[in-house]
C-alpha atoms as a PDB file:
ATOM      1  CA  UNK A   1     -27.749 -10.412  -1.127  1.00  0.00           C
ATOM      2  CA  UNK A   2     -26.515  -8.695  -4.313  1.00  0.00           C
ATOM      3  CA  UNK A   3     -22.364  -8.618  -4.563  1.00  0.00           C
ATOM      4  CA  UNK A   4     -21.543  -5.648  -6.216  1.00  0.00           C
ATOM      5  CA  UNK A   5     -18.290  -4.824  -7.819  1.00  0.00           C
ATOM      6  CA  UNK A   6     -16.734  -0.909  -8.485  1.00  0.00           C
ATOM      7  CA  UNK A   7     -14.117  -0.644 -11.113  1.00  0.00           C
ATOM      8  CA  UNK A   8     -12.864   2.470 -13.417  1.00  0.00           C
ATOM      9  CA  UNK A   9     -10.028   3.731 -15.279  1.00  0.00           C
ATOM     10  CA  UNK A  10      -6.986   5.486 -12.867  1.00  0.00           C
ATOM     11  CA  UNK A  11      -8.143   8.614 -10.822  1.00  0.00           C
ATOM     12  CA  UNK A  12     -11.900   8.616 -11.584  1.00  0.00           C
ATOM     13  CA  UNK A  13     -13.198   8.156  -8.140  1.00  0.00           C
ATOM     14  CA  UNK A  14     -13.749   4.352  -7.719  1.00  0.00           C
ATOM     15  CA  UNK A  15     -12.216   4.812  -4.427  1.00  0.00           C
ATOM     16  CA  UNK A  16     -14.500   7.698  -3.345  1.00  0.00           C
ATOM     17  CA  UNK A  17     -17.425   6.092  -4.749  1.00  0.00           C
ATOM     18  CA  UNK A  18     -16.224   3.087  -2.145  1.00  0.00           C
ATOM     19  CA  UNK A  19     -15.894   5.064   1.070  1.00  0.00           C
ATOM     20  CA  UNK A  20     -19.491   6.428   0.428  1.00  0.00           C
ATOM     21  CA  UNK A  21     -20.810   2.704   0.219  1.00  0.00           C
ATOM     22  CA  UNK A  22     -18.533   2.168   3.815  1.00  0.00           C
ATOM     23  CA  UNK A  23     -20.603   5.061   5.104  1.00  0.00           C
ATOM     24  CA  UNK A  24     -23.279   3.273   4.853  1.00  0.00           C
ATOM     25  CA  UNK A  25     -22.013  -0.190   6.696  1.00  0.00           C
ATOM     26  CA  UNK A  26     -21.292  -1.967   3.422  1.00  0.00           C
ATOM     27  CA  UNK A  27     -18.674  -4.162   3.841  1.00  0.00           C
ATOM     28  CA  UNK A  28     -16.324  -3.347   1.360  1.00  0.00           C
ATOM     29  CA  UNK A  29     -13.586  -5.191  -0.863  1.00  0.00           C
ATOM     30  CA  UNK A  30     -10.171  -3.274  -1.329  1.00  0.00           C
ATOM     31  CA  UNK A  31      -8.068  -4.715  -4.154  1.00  0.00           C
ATOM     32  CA  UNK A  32      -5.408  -1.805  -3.932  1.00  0.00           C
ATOM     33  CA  UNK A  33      -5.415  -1.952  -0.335  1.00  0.00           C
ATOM     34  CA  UNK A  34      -4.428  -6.002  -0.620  1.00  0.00           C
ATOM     35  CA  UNK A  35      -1.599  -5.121  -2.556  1.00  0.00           C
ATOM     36  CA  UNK A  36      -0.173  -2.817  -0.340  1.00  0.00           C
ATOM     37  CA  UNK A  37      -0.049  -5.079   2.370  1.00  0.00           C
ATOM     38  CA  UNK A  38       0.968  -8.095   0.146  1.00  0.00           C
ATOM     39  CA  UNK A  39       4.259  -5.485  -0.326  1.00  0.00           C
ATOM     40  CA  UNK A  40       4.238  -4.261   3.020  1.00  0.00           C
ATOM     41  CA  UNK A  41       4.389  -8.042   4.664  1.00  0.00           C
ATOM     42  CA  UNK A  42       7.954  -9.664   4.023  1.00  0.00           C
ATOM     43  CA  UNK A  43       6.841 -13.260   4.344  1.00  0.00           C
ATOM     44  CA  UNK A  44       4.250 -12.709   1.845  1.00  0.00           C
ATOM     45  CA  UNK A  45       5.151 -14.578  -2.006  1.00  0.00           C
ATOM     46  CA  UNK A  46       4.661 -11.008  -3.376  1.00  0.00           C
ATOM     47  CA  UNK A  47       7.036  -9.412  -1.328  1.00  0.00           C
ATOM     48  CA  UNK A  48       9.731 -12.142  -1.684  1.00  0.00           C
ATOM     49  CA  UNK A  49       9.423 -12.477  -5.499  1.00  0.00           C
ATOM     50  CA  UNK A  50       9.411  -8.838  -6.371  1.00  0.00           C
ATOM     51  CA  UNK A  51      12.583  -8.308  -3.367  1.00  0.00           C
ATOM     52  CA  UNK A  52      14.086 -11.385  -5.087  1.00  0.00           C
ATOM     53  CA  UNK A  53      13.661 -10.648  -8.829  1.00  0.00           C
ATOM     54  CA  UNK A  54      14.165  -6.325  -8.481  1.00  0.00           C
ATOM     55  CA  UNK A  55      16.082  -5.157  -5.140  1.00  0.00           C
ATOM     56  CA  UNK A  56      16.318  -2.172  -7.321  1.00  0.00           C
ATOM     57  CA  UNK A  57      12.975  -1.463  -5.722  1.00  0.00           C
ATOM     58  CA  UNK A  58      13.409  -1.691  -1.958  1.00  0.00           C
ATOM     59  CA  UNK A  59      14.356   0.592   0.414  1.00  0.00           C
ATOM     60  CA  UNK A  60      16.909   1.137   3.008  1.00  0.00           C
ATOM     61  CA  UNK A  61      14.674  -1.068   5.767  1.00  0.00           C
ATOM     62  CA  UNK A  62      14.033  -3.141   2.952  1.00  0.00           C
ATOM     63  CA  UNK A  63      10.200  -2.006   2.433  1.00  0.00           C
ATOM     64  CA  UNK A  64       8.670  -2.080  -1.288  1.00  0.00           C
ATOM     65  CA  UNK A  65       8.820   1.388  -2.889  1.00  0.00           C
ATOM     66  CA  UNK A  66       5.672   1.287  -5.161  1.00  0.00           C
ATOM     67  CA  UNK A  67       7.130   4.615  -6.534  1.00  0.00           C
ATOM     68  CA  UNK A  68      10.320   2.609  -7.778  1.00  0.00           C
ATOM     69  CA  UNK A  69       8.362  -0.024  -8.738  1.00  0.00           C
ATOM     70  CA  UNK A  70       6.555   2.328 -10.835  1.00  0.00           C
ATOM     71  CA  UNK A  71       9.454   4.290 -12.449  1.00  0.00           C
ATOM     72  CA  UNK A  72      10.974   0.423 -13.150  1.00  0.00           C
ATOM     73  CA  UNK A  73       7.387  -0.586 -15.158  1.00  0.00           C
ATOM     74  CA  UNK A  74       7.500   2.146 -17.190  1.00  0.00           C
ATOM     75  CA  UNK A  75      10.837   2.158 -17.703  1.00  0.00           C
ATOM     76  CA  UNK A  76       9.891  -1.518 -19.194  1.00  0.00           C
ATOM     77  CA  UNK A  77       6.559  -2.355 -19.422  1.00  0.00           C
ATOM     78  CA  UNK A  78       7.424  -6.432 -19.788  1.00  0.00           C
ATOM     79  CA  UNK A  79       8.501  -5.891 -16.191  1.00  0.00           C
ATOM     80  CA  UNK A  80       4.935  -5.113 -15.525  1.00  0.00           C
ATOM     81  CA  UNK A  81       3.850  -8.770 -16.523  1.00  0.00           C
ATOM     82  CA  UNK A  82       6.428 -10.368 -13.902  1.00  0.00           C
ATOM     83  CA  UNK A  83       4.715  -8.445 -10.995  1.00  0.00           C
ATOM     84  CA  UNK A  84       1.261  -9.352 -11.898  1.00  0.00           C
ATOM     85  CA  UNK A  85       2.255 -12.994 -11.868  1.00  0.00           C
ATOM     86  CA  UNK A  86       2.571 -12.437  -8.654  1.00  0.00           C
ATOM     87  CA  UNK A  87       0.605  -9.845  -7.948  1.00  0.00           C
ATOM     88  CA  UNK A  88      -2.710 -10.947  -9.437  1.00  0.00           C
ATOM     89  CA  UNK A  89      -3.306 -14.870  -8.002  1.00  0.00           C
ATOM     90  CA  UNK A  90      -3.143 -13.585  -4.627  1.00  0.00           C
ATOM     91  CA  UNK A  91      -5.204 -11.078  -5.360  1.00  0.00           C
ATOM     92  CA  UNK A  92      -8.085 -13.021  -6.841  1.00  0.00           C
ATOM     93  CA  UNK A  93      -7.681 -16.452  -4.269  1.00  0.00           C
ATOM     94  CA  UNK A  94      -8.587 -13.480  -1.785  1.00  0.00           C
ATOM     95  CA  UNK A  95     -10.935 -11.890  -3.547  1.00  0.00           C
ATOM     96  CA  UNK A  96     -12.975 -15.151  -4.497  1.00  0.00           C
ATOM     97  CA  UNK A  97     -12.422 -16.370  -0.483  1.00  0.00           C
ATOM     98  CA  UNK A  98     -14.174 -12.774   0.172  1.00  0.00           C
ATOM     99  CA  UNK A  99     -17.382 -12.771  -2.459  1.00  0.00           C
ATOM    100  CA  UNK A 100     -17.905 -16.950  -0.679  1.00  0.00           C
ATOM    101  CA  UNK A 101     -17.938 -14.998   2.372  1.00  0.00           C
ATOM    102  CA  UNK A 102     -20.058 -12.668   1.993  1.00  0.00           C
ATOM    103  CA  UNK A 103     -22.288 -14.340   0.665  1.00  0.00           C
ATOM    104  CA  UNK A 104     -23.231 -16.305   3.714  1.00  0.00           C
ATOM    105  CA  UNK A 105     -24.221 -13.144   5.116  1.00  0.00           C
ATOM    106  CA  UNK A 106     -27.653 -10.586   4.574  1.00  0.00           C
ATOM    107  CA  UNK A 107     -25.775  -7.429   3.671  1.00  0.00           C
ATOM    108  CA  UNK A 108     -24.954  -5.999   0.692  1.00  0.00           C
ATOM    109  CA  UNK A 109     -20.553  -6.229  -0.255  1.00  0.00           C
ATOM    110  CA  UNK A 110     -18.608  -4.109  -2.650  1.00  0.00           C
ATOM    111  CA  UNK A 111     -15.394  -4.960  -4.337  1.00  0.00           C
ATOM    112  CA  UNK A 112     -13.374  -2.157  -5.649  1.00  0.00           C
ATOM    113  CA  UNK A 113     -11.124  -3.751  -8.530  1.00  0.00           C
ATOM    114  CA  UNK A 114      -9.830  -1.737 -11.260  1.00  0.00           C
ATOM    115  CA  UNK A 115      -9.162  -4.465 -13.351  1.00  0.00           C
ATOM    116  CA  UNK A 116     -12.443  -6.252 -13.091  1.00  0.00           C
ATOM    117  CA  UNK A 117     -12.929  -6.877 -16.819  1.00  0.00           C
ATOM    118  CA  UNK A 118      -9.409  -7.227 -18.050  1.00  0.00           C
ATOM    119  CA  UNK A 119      -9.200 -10.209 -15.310  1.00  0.00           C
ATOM    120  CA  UNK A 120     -13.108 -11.489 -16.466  1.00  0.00           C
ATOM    121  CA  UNK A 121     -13.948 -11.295 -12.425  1.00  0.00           C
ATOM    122  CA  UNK A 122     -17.091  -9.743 -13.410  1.00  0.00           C
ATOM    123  CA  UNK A 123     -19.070 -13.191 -13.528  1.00  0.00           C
ATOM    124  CA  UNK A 124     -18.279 -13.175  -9.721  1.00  0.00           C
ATOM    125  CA  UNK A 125     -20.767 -10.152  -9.119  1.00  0.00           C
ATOM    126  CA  UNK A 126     -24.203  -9.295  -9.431  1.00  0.00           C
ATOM    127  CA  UNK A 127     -23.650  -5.977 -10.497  1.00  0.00           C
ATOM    128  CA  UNK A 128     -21.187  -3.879 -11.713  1.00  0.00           C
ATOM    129  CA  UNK A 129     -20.556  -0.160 -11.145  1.00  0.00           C
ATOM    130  CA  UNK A 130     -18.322   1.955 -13.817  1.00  0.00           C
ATOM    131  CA  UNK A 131     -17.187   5.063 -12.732  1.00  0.00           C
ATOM    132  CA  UNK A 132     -16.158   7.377 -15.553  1.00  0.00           C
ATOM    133  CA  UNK A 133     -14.978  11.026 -15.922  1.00  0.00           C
ATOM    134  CA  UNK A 134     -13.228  13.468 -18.570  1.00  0.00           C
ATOM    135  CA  UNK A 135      -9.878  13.271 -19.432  1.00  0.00           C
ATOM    136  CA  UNK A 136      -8.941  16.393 -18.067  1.00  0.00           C
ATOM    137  CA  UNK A 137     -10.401  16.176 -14.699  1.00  0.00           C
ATOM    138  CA  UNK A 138      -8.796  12.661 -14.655  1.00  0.00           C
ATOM    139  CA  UNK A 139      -5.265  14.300 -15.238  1.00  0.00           C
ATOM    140  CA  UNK A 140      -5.997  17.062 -12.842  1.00  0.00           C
ATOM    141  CA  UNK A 141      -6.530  14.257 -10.032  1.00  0.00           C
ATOM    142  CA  UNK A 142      -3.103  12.220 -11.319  1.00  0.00           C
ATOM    143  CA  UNK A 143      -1.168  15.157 -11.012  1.00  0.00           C
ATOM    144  CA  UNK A 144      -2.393  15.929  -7.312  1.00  0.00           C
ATOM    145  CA  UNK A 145      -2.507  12.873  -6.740  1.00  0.00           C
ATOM    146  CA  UNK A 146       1.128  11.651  -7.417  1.00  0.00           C
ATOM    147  CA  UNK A 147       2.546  14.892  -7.220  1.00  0.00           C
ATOM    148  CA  UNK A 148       3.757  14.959 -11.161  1.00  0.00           C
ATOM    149  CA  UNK A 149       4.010  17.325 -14.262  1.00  0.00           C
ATOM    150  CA  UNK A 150       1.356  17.614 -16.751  1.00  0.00           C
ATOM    151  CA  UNK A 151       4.081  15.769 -19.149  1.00  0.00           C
ATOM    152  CA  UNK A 152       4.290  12.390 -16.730  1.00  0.00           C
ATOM    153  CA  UNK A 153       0.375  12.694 -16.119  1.00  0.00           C
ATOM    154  CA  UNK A 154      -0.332  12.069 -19.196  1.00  0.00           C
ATOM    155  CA  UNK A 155       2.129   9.671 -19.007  1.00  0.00           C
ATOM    156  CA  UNK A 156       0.750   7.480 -16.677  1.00  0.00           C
ATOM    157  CA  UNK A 157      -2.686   7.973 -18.140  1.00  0.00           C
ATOM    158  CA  UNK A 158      -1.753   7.049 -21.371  1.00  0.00           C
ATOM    159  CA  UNK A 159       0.110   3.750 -19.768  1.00  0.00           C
ATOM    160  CA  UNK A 160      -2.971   2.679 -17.732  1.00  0.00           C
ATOM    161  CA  UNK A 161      -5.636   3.276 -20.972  1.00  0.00           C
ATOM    162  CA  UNK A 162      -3.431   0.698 -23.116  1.00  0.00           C
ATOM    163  CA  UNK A 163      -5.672  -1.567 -21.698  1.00  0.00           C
ATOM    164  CA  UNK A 164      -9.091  -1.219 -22.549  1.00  0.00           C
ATOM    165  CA  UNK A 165     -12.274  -1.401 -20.320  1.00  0.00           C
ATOM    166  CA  UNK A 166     -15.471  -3.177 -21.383  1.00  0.00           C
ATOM    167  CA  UNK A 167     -18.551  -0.891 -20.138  1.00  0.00           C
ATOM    168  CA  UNK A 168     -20.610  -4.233 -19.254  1.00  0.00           C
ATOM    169  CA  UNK A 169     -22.054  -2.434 -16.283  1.00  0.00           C
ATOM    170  CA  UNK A 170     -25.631  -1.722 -15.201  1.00  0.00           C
ATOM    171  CA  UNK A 171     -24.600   1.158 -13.386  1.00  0.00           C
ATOM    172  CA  UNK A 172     -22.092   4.087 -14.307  1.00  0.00           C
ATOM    173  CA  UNK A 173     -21.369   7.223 -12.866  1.00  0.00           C
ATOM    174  CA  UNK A 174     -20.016   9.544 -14.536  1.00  0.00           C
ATOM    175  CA  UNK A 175     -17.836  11.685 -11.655  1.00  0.00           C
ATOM    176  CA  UNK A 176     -16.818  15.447 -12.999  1.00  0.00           C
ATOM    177  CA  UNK A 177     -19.027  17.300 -10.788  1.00  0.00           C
ATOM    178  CA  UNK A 178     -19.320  17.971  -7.104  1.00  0.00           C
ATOM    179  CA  UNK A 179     -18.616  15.189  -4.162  1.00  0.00           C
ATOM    180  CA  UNK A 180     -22.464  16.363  -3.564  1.00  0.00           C
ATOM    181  CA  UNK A 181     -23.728  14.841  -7.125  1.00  0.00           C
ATOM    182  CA  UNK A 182     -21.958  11.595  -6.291  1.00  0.00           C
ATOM    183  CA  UNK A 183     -23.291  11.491  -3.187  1.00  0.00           C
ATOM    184  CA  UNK A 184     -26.579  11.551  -5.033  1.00  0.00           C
ATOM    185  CA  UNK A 185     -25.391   8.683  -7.513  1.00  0.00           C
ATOM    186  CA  UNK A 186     -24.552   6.850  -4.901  1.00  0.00           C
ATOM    187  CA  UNK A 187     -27.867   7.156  -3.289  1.00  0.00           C
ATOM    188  CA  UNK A 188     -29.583   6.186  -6.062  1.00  0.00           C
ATOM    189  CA  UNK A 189     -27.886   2.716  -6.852  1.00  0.00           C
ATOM    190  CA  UNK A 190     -28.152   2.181  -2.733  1.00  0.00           C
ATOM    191  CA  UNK A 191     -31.532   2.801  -2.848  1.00  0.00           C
ATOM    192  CA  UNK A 192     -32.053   0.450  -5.975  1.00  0.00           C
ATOM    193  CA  UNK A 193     -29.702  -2.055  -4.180  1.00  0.00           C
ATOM    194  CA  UNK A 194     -31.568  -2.108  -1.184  1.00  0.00           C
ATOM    195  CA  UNK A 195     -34.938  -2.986  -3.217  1.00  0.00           C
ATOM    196  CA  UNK A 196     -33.795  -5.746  -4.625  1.00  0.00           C
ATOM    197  CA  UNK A 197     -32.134  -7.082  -1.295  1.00  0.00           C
ATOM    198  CA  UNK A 198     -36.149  -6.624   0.163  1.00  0.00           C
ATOM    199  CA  UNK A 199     -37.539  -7.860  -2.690  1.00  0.00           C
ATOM    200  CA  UNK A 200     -35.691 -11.546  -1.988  1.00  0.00           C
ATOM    201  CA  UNK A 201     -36.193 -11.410   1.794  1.00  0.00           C
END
């Protein structure tokens, strides 16, 4: 069964694009998801390097403030390569453990992970699904999204874009119309998907 993977640039709808493949009983793969409970669980090796290494970060019951730990990255971006050293190897141990797993199985998986390429975890996939949009939508969703000025919007765009994405995918949707349209994207790659999965059966 093909293993697909989602991945996109900050705010352009990988996550939507996910929930519409859960809709229809995909089982799905939520890298964002695993970090927030790899910050959220205090006997995790995330939790205790990043509480050990920045207490700058925690709260009053001692939970990880992703906001603070954004505000400390871009106050220094070397701080950035600290956390993905611990970060990142949990995140890919689980993520290969997943793609073994389903694999055993006759359904069809998705793996959101925004940093598919820069990590080279697309050789774990069959396909690969870039979502794109414009620049300005993008900023419209980072500012309602996180609740900041057009100033830190492009900001954090501009931080996120320093690393550049590799468009080795056979799909791409390109969200900056309705929910409706990418409902019909989304159709489409299920529907050529779903061929291929009767095609090997």
């Amino acid at each position: 069964m093909p293993v697909v993977a989602i991945t996109g640039t900050i705010c352009s709808g990988k996550s939507t694009v996910a929930r519409l493949f859960r809709e229809k009983g995909v089982k799905i793969f939520d890298a964002d998801k695993l970090v927030h409970r790899l910050y959220n669980d205090k006997r995790s090796r995330v939790y205790k390097v990043i509480a050990k290494r920045y207490p700058e970060v925690l709260t009053a019951k001692k939970n990880i403030s992703r906001k603070r730990i954004q505000q400390l990255v871009y106050s220094d971006p070397k701080i950035l390569a600290t956390l993905e050293s611990a970060v990142h190897p949990e995140v890919i141990r689980s993520l290969k453990l997943w793609v073994t797993q389903v694999r055993r199985k006759d359904i069809i998986a998705v793996a959101e992970i925004p940093l598919l390429f820069e990590k080279k975890l697309d050789t774990l996939f069959d396909e690969v699904i870039m979502v794109k949009s414009s620049r300005n939508n993008i900023l419209s969703r980072i500012r309602k999204k996180f609740k900041v000025s057009p100033i830190q919007a492009q900001k954090k765009l501009a931080f996120v874009q320093k690393r550049k994405k590799a468009y080795k995918s056979r799909f791409v949707i390109v969200n900056d119309s309705t929910r409706k349209k990418l409902e019909v994207h989304v159709d489409n790659i299920w529907s050529i998907l779903s061929n291929k999965t009767n095609k090997h059966t």
